[in-house]
Protein backbone atom coordinates (compact mmCIF):
# COMPACT_ATOMS: atom_id res chain seq x y z
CA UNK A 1 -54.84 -50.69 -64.04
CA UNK A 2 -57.99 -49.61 -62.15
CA UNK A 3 -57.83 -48.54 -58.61
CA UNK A 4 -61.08 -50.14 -56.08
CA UNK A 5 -62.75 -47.66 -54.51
CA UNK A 6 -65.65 -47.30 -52.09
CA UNK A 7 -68.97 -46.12 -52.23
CA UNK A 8 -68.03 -43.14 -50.14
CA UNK A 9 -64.46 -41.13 -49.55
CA UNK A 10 -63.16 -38.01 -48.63
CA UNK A 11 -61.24 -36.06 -51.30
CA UNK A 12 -59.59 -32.52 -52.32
CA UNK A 13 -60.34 -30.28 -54.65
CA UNK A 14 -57.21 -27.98 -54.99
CA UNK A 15 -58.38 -25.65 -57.19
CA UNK A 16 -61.02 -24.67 -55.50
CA UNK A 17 -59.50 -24.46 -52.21
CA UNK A 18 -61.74 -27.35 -50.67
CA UNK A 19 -59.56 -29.86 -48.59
CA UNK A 20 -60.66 -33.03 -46.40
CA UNK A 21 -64.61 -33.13 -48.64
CA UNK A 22 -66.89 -36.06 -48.18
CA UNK A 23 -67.89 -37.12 -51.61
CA UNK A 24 -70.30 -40.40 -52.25
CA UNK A 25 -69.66 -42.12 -55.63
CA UNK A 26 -72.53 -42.56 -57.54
CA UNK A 27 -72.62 -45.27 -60.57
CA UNK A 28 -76.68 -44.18 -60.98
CA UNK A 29 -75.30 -40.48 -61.99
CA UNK A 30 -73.06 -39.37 -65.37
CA UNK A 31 -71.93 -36.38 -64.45
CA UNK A 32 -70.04 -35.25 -60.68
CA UNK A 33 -71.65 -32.75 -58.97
CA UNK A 34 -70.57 -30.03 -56.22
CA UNK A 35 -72.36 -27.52 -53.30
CA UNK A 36 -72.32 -24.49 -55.22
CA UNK A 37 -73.91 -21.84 -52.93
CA UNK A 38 -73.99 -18.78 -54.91
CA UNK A 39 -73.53 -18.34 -58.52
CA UNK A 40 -73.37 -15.47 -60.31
CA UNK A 41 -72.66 -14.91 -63.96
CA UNK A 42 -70.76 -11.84 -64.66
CA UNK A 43 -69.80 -11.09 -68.52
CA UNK A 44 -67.20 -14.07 -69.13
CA UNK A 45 -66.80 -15.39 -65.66
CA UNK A 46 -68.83 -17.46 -63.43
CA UNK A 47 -68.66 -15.97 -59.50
CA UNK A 48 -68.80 -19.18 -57.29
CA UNK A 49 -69.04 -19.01 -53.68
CA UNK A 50 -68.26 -22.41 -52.18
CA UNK A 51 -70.16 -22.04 -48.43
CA UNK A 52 -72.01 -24.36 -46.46
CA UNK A 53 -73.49 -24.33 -42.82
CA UNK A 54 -74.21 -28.20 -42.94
CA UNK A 55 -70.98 -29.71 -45.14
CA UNK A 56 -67.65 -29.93 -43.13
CA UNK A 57 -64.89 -28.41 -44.54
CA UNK A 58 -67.13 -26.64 -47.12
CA UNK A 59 -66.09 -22.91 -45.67
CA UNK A 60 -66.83 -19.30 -47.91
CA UNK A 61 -64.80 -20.10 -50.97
CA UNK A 62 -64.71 -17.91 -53.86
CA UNK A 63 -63.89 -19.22 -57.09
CA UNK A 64 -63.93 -17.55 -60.48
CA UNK A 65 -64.07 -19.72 -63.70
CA UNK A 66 -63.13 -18.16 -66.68
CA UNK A 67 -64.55 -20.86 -68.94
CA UNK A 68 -67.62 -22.65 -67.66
CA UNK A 69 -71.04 -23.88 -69.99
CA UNK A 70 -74.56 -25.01 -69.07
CA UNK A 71 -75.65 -28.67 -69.36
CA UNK A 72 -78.79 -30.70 -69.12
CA UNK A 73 -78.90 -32.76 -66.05
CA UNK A 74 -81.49 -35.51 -65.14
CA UNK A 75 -82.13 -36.17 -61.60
CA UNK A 76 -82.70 -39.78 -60.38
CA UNK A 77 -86.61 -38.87 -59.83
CA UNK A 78 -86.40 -37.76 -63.78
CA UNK A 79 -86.30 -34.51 -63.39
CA UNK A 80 -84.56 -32.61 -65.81
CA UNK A 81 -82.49 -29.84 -64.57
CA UNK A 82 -80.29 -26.98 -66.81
CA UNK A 83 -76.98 -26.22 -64.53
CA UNK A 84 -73.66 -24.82 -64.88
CA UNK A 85 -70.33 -27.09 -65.64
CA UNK A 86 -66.97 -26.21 -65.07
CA UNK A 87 -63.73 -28.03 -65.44
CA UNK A 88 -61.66 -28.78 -62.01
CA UNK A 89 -59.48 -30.74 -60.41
CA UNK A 90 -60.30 -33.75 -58.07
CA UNK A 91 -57.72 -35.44 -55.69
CA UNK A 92 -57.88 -39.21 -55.18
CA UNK A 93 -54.74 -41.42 -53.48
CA UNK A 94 -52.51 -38.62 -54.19
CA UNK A 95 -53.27 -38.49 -57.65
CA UNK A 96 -54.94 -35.23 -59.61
CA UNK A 97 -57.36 -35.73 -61.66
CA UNK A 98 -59.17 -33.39 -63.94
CA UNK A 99 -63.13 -33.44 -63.69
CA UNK A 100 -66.00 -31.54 -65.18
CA UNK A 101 -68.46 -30.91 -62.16
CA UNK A 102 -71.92 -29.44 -62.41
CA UNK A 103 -72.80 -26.52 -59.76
CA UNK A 104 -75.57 -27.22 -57.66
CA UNK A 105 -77.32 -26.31 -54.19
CA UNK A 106 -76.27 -29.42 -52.38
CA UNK A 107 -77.46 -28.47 -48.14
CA UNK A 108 -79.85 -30.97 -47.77
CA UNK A 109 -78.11 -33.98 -48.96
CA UNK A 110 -76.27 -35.74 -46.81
CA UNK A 111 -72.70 -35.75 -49.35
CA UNK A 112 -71.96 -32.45 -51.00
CA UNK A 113 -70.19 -33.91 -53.82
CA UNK A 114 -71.34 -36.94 -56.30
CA UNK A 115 -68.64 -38.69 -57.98
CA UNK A 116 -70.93 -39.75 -61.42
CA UNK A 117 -69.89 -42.59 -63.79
CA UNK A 118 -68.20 -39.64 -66.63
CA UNK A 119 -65.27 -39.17 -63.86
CA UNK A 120 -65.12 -43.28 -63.18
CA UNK A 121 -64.80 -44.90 -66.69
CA UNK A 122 -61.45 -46.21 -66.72
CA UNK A 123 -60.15 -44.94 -63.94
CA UNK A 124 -61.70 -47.04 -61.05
CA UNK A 125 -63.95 -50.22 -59.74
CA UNK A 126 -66.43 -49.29 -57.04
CA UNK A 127 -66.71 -51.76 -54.49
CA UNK A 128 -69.38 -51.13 -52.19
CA UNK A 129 -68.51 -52.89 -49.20
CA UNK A 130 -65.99 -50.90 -48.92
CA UNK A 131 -65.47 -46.86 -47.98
CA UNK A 132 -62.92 -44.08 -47.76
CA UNK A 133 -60.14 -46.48 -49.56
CA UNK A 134 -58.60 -43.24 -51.15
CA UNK A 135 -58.36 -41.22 -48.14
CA UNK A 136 -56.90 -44.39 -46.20
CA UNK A 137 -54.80 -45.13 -48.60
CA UNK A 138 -53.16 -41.64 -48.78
CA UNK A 139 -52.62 -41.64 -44.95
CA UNK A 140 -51.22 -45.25 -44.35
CA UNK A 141 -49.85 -45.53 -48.06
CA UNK A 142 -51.05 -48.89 -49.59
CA UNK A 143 -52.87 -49.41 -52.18
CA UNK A 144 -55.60 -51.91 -53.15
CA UNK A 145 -56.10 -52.15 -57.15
CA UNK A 146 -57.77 -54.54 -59.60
């Protein structure tokens, strides 16, 4: 069964450390996307430094991914962009999730993480009158589903 969710939410990420983040979900995108301030490839690994002076909660977090790849990305103006992917973990009423998330510098948007359509398929229904559902959910514990 599908879970509704909103057109915005506030989520965890676990794994990398990142607790209480504002995310928007985005049916126009395919792939998620986080603020990635620095990166820094290093042999193998893939340095991360989660840090932001404009997204809450978004404090100097330093991740390293042992497996990570590059991917094409098109931007909703059509620009295409090459970034890093890694694999993660995404928290949504109370529920881990895995999800692949491309890196990117995310400051001057207002959300630091998009939710794209490749997380989405078969998991939920975005409704988009409504907002936060996840993160209300998981504090009052009901749950609206489809």
């Amino acid at each position: 069964m599908k879970k509704i969710i909103g057109r915005v939410d506030v989520v965890d990420f676990p794994k990398l450390g990142l607790h209480d983040i504002n995310v928007k979900i985005d049916t126009g995108a395919y792939t998620s996307a986080i603020h990635c301030s620095e990166i820094i490839e290093e042999g193998n690994t893939l340095r991360c430094i989660f840090n932001s002076a404009t997204h809450q909660n978004f404090g100097k977090t330093e991740i390293v991914f042992g497996t990570f790849w590059r991917t094409d990305v098109k931007s909703s103006n059509g620009y295409k962009e090459n970034r890093y992917k890694v694999k993660s973990e995404v928290v949504f009423f109370g529920k881990t999730y895995k999800i692949n998330l491309t890196l990117s510098t995310r400051d001057d948007m207002r959300f630091p993480v998009l939710i794209g359509r490749q997380f989405l398929k078969r998991k939920f229904i975005v409704d988009v009158d409504l907002e936060n559902i996840s993160f209300l959910t998981s504090k009052h514990e009901h749950s609206y589903t489809f």
